[in-house]
PDB file of N, CA and C in Angstrom:
ATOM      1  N   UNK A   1       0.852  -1.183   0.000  1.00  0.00           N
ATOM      2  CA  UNK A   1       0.000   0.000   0.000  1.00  0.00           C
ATOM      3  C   UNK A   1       0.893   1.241   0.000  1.00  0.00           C
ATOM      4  N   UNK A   2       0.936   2.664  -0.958  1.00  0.00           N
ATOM      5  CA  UNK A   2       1.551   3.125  -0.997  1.00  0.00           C
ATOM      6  C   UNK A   2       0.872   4.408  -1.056  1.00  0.00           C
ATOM      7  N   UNK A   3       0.752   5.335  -0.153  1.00  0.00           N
ATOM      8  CA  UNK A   3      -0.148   6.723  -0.460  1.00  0.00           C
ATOM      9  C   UNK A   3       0.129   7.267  -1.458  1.00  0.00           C
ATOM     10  N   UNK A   4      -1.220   8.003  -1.495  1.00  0.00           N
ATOM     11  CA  UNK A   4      -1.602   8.315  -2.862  1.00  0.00           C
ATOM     12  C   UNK A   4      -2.855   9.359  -2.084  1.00  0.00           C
ATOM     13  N   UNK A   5      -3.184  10.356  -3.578  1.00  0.00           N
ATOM     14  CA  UNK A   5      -3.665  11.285  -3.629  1.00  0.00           C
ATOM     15  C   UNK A   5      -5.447  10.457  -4.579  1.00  0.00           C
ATOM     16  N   UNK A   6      -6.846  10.195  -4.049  1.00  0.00           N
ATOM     17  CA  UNK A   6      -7.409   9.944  -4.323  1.00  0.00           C
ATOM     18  C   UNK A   6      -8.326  11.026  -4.749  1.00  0.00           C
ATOM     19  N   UNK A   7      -8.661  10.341  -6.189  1.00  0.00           N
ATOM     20  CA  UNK A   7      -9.383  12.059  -7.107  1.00  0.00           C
ATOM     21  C   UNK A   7     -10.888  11.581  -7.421  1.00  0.00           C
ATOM     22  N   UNK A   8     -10.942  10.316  -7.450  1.00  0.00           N
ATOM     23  CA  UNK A   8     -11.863   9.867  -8.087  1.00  0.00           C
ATOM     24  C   UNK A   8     -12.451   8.624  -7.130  1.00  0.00           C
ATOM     25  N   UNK A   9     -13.672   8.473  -6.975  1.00  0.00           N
ATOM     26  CA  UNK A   9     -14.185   6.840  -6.315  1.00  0.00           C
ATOM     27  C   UNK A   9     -15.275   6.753  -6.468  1.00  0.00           C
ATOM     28  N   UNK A  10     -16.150   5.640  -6.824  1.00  0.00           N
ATOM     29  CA  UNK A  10     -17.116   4.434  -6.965  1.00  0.00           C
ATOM     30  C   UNK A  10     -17.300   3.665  -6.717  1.00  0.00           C
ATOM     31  N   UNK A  11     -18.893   3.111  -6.385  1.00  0.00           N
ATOM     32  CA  UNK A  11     -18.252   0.942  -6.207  1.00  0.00           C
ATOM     33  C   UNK A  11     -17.525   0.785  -7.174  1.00  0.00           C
ATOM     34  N   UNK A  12     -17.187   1.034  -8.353  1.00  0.00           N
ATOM     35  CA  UNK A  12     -17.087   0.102  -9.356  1.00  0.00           C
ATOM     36  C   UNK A  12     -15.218   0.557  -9.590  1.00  0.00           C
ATOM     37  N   UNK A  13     -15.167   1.314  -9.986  1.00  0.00           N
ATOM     38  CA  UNK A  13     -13.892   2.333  -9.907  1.00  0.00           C
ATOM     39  C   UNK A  13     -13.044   3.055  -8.936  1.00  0.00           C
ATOM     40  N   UNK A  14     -11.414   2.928  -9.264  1.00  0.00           N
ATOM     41  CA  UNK A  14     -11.185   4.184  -8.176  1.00  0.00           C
ATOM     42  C   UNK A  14      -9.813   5.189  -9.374  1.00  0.00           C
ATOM     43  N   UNK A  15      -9.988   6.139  -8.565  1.00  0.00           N
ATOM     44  CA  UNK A  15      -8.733   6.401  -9.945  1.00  0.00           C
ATOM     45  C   UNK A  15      -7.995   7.805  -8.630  1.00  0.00           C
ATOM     46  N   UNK A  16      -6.328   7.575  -8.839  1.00  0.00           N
ATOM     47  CA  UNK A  16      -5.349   8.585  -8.212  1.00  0.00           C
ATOM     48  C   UNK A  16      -4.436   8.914  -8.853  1.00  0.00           C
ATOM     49  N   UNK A  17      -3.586   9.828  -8.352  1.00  0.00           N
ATOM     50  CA  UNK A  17      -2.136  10.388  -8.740  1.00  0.00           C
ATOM     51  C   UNK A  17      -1.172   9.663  -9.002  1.00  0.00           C
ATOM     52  N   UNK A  18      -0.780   9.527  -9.891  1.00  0.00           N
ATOM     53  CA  UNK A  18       0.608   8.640  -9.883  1.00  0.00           C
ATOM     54  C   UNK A  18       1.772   8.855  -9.114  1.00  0.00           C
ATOM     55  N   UNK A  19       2.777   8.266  -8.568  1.00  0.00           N
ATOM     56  CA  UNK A  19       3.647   8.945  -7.322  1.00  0.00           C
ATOM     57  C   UNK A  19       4.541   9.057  -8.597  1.00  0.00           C
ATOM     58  N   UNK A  20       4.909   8.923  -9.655  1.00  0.00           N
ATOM     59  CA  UNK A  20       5.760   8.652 -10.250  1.00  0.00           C
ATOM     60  C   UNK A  20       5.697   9.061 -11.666  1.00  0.00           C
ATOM     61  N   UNK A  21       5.039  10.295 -11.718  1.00  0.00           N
ATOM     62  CA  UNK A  21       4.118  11.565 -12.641  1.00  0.00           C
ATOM     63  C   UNK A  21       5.304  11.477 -14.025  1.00  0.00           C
ATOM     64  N   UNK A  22       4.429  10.859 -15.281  1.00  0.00           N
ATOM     65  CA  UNK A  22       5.151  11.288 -16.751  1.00  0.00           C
ATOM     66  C   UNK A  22       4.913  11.711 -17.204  1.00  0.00           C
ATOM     67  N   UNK A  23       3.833  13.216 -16.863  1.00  0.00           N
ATOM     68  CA  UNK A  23       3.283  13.856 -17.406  1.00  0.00           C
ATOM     69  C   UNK A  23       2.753  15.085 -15.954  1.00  0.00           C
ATOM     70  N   UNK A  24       2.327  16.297 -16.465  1.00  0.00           N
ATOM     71  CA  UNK A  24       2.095  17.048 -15.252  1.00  0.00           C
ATOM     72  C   UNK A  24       0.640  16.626 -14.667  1.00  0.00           C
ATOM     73  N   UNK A  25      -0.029  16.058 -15.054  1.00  0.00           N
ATOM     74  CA  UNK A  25      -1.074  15.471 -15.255  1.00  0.00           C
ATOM     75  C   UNK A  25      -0.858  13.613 -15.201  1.00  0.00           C
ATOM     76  N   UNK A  26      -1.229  12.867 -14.288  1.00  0.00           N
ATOM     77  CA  UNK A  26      -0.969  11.560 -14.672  1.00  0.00           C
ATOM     78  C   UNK A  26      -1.515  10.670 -13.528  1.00  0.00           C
ATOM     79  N   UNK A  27      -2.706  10.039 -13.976  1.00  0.00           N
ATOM     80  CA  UNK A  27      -3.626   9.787 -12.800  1.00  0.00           C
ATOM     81  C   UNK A  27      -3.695   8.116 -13.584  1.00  0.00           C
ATOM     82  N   UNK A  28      -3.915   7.341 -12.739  1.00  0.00           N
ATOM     83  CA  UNK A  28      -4.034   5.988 -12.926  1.00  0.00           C
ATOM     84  C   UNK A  28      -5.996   5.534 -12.193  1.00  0.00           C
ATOM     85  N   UNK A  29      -6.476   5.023 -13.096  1.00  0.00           N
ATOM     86  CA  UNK A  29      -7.919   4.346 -12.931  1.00  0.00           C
ATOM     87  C   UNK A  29      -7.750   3.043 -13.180  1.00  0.00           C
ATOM     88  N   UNK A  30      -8.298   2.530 -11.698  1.00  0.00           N
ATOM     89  CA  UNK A  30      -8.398   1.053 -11.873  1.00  0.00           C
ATOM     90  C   UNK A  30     -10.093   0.631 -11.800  1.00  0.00           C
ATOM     91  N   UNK A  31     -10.218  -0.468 -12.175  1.00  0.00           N
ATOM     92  CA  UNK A  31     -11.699  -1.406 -11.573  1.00  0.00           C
ATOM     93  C   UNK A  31     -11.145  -1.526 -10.337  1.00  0.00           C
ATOM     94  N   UNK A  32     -12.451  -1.603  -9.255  1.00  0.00           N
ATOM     95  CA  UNK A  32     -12.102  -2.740  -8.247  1.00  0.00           C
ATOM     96  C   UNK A  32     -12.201  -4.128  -8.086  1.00  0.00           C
ATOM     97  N   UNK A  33     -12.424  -4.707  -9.075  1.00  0.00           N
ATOM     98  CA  UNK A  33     -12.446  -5.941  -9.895  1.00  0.00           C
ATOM     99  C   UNK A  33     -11.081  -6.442 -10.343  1.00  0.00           C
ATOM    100  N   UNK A  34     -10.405  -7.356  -9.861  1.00  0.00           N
ATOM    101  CA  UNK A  34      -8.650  -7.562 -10.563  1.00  0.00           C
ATOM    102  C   UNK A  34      -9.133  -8.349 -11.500  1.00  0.00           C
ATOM    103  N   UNK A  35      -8.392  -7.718 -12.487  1.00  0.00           N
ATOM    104  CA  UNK A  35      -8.289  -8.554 -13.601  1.00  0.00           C
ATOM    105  C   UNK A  35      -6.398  -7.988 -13.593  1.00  0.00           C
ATOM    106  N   UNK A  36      -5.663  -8.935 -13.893  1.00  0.00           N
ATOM    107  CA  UNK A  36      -4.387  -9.086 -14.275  1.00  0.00           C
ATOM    108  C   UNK A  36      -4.113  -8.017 -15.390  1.00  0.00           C
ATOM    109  N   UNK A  37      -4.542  -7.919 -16.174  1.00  0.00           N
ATOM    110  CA  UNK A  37      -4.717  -7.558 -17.730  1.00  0.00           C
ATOM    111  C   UNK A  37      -6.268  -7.689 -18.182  1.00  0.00           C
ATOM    112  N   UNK A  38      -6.005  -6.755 -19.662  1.00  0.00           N
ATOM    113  CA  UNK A  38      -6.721  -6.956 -20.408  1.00  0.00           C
ATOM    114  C   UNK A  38      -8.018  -8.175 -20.847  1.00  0.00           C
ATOM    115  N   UNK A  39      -6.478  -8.759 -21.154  1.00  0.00           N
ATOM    116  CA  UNK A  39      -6.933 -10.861 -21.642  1.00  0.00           C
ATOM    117  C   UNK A  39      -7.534 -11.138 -20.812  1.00  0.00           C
ATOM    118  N   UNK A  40      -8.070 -11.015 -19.276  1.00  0.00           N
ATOM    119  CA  UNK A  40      -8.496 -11.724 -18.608  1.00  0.00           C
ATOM    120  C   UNK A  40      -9.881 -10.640 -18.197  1.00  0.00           C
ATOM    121  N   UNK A  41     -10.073  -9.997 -19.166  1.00  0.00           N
ATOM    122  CA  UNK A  41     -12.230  -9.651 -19.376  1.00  0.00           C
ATOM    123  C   UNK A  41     -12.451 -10.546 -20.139  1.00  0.00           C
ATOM    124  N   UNK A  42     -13.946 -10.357 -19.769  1.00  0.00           N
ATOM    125  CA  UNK A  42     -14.793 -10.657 -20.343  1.00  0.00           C
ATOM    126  C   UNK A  42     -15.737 -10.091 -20.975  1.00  0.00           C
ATOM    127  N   UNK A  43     -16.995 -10.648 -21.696  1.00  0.00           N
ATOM    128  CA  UNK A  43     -17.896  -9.707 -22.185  1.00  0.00           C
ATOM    129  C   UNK A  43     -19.049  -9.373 -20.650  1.00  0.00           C
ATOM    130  N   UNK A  44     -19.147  -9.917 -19.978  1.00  0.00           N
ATOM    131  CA  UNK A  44     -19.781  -8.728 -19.012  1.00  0.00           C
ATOM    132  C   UNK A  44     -18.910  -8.373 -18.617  1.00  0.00           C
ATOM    133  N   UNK A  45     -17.952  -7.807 -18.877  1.00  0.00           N
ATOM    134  CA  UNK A  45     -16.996  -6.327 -18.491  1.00  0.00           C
ATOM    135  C   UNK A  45     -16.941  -5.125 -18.927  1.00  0.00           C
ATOM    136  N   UNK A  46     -17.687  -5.424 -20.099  1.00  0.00           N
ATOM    137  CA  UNK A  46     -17.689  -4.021 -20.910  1.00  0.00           C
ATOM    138  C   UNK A  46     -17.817  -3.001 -20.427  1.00  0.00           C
ATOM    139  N   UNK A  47     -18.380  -2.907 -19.476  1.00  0.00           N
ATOM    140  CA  UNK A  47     -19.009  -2.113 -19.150  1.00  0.00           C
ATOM    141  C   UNK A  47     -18.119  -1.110 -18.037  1.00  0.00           C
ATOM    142  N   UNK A  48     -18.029  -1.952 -17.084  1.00  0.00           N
ATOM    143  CA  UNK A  48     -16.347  -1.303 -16.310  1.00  0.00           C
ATOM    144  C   UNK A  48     -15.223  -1.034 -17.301  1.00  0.00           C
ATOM    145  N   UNK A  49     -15.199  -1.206 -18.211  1.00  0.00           N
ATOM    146  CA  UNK A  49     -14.067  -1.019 -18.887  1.00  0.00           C
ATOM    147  C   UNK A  49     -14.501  -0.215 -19.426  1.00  0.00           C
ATOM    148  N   UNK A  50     -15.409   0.335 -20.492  1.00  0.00           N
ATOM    149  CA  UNK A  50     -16.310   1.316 -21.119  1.00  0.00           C
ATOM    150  C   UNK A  50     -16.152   2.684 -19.883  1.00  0.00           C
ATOM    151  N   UNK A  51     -16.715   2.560 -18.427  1.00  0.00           N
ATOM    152  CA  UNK A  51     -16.912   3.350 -17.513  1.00  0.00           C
ATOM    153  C   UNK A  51     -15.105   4.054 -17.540  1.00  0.00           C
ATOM    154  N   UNK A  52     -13.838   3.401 -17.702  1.00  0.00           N
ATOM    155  CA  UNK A  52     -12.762   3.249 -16.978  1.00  0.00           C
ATOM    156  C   UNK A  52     -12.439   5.136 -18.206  1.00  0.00           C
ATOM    157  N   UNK A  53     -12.831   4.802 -19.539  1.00  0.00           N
ATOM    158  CA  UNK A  53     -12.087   5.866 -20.459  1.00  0.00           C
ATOM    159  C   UNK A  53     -13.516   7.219 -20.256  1.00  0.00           C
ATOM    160  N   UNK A  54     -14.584   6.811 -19.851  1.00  0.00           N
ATOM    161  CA  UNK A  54     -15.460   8.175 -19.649  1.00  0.00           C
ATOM    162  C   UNK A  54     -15.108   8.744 -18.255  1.00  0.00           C
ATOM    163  N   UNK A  55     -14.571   8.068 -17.326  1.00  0.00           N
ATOM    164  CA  UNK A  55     -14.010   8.495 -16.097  1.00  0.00           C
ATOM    165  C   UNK A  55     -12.860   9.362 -16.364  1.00  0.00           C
ATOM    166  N   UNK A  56     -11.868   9.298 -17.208  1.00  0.00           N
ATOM    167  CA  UNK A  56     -10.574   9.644 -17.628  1.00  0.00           C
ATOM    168  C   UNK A  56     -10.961  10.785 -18.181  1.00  0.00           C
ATOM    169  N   UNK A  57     -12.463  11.292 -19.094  1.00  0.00           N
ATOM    170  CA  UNK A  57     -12.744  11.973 -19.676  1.00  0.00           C
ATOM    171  C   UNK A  57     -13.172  13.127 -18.964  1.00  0.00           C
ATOM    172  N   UNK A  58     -14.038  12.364 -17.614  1.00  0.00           N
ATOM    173  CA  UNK A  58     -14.425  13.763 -17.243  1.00  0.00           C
ATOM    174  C   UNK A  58     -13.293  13.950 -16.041  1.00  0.00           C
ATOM    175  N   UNK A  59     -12.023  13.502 -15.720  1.00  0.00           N
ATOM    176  CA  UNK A  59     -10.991  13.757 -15.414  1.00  0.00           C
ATOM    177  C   UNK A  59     -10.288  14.655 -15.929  1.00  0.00           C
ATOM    178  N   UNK A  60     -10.260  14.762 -17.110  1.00  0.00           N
ATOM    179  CA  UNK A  60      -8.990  15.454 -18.697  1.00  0.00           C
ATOM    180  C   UNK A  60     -10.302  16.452 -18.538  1.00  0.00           C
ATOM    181  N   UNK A  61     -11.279  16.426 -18.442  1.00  0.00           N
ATOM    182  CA  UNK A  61     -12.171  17.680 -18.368  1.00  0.00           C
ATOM    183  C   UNK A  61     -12.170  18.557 -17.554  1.00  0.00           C
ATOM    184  N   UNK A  62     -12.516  17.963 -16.097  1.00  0.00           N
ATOM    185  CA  UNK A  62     -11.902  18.649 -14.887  1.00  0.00           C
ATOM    186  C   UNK A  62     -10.534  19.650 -15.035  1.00  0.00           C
ATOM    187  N   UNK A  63      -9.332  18.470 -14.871  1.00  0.00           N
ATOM    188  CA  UNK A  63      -8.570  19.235 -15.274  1.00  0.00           C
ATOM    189  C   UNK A  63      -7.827  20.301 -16.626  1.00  0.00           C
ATOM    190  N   UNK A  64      -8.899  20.800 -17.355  1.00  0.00           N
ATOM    191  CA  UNK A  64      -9.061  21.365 -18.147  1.00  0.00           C
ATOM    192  C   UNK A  64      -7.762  21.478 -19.183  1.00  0.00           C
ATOM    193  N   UNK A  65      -7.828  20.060 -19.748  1.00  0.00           N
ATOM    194  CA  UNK A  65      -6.868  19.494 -20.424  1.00  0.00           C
ATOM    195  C   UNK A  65      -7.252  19.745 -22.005  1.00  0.00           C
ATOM    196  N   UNK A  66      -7.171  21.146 -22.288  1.00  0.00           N
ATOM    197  CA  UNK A  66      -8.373  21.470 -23.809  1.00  0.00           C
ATOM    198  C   UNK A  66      -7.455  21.005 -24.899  1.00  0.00           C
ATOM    199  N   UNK A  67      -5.848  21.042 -24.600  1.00  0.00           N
ATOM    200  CA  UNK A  67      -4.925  20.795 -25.961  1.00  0.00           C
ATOM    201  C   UNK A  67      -4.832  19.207 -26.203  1.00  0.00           C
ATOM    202  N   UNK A  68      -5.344  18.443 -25.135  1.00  0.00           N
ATOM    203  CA  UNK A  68      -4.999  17.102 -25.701  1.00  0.00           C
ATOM    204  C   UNK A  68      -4.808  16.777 -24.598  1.00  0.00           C
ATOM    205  N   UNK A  69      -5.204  14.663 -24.542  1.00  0.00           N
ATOM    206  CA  UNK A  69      -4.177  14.112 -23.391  1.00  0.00           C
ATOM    207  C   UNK A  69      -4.742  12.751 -24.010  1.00  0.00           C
ATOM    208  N   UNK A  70      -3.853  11.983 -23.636  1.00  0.00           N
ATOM    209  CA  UNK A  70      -3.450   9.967 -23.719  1.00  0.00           C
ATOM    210  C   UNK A  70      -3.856   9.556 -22.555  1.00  0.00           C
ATOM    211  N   UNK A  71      -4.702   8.315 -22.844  1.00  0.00           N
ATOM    212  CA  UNK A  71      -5.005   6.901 -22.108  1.00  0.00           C
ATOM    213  C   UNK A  71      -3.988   6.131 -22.814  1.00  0.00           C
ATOM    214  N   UNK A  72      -3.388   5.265 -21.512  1.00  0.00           N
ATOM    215  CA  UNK A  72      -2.864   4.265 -21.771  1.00  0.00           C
ATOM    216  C   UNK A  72      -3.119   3.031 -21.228  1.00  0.00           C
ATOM    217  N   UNK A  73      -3.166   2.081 -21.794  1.00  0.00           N
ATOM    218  CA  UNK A  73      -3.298   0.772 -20.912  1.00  0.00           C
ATOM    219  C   UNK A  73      -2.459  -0.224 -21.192  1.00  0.00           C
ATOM    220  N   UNK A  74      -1.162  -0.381 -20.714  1.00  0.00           N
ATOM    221  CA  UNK A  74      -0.422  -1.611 -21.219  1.00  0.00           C
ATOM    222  C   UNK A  74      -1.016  -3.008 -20.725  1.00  0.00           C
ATOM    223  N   UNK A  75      -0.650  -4.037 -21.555  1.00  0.00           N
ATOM    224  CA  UNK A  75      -1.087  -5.460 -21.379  1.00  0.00           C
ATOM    225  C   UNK A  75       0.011  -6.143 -21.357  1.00  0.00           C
ATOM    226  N   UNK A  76       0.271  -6.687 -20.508  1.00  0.00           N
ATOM    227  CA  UNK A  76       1.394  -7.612 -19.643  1.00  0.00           C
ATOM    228  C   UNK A  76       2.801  -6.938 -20.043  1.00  0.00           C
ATOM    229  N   UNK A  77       4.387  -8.105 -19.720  1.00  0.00           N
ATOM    230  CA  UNK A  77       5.702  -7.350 -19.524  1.00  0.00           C
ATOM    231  C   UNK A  77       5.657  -7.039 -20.671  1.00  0.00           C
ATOM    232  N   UNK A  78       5.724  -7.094 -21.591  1.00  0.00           N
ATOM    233  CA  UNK A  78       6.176  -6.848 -23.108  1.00  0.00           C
ATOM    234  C   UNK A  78       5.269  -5.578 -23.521  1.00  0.00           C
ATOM    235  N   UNK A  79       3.856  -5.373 -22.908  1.00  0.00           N
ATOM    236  CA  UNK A  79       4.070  -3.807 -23.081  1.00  0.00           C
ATOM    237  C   UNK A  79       4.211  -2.642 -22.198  1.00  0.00           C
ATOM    238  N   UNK A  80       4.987  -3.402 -21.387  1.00  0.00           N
ATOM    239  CA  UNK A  80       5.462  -2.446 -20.033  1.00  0.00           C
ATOM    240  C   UNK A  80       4.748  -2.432 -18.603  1.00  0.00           C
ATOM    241  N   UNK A  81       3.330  -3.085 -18.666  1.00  0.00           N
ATOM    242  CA  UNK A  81       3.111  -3.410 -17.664  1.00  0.00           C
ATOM    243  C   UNK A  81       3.847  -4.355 -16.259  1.00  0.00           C
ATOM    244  N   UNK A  82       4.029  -3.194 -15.528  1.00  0.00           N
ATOM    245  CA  UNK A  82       4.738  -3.809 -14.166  1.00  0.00           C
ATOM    246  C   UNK A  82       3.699  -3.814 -12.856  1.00  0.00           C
ATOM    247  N   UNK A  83       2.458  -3.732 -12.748  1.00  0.00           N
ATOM    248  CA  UNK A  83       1.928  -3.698 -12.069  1.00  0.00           C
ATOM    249  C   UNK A  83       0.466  -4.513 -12.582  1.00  0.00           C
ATOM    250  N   UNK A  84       0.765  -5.648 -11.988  1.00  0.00           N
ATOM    251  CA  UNK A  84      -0.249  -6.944 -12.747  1.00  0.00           C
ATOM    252  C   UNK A  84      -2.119  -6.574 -12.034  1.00  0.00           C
ATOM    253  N   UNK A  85      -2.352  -5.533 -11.852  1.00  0.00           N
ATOM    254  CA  UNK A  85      -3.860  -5.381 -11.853  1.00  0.00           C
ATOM    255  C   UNK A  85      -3.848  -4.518 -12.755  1.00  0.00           C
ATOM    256  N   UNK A  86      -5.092  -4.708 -13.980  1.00  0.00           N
ATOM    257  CA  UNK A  86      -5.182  -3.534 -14.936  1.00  0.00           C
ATOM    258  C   UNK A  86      -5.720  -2.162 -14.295  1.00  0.00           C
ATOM    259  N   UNK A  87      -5.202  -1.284 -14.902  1.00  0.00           N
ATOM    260  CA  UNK A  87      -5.474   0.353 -14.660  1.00  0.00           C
ATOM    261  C   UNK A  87      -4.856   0.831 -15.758  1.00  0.00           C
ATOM    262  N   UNK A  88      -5.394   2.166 -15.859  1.00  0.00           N
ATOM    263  CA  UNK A  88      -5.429   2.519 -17.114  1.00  0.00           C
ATOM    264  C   UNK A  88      -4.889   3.898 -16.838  1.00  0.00           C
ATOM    265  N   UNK A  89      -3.903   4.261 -17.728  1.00  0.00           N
ATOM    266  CA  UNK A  89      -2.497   5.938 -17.152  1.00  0.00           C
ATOM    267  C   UNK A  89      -3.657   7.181 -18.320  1.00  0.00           C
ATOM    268  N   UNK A  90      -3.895   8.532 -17.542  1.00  0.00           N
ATOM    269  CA  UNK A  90      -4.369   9.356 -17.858  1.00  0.00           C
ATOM    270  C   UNK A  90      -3.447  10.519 -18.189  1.00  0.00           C
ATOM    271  N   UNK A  91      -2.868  10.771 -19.027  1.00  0.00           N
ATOM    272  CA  UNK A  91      -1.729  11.691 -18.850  1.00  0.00           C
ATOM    273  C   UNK A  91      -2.172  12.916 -19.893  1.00  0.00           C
ATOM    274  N   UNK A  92      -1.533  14.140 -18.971  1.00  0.00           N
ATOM    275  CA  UNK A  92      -1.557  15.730 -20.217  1.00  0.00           C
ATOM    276  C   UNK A  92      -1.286  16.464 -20.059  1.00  0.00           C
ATOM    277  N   UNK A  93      -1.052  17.771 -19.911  1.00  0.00           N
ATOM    278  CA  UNK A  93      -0.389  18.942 -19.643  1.00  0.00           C
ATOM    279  C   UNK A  93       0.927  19.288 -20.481  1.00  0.00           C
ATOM    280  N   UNK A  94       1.309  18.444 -21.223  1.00  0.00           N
ATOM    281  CA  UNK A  94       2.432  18.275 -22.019  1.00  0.00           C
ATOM    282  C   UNK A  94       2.065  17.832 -23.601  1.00  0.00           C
ATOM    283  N   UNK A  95       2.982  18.142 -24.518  1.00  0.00           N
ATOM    284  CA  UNK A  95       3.320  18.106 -25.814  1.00  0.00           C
ATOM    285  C   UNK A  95       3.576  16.032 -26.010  1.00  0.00           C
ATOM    286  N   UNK A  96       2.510  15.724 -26.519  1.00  0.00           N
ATOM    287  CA  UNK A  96       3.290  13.802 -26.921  1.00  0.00           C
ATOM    288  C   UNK A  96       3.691  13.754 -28.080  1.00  0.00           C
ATOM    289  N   UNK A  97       4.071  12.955 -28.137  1.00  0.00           N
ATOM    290  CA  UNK A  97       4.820  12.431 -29.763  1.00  0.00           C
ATOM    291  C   UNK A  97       4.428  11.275 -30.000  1.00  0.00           C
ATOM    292  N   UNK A  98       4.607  10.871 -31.588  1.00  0.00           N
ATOM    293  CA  UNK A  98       3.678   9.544 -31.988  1.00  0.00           C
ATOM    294  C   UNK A  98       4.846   8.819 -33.078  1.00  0.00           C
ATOM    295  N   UNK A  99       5.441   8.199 -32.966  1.00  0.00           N
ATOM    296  CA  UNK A  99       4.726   6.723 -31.958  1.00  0.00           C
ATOM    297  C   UNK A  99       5.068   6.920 -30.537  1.00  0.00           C
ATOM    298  N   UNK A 100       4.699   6.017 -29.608  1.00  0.00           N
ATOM    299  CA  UNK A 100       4.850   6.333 -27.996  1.00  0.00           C
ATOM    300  C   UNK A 100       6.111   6.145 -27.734  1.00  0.00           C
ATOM    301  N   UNK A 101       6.434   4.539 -28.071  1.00  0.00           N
ATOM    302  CA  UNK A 101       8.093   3.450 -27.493  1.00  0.00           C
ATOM    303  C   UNK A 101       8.932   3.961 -27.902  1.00  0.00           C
TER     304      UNK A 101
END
């Protein structure tokens, strides 16, 4: 357990600050539901997962993020996921570049 700055909560959702900010802006939303990853929804998940990027939205709204900002969600080591419950990185306040890696 590692404090944290809580912005957001639901039964279903919780979403905070990242301690470890890559962006000036960079909030992490999880389910309270573990799923490991991705691979391991289902189709009644849609719906928490659907909820996870309109949460992010009216987050990037809040924080009146008008030039732009990235969801990310890596799926297991190979795309950088080091923290095996899915959550999903909200990041903005900054200039991105494309491709990400």
């Amino acid at each position: 357990q590692i404090p944290s700055k809580i912005v957001y909560e639901d039964p279903e959702l919780f979403a905070f600050e990242d301690i470890s900010p890559q962006a000036p802006t960079h909030i992490l939303l999880c389910p309270r539901k573990h799923f490991e990853s991705l691979t391991d929804a289902g189709a009644e998940d849609q719906a928490v997962l659907g909820k996870l990027q309109l949460v992010a939205a009216q987050l990037a709204r809040e924080r009146k993020l008008l030039d732009g900002y990235r969801t990310v969600l890596n799926n297991g080591e190979g795309a950088g996921q080091s923290v095996f419950h899915l959550h999903l990185h909200l990041l903005g306040g900054r200039q991105f570049r494309w491709p990400p890696g």
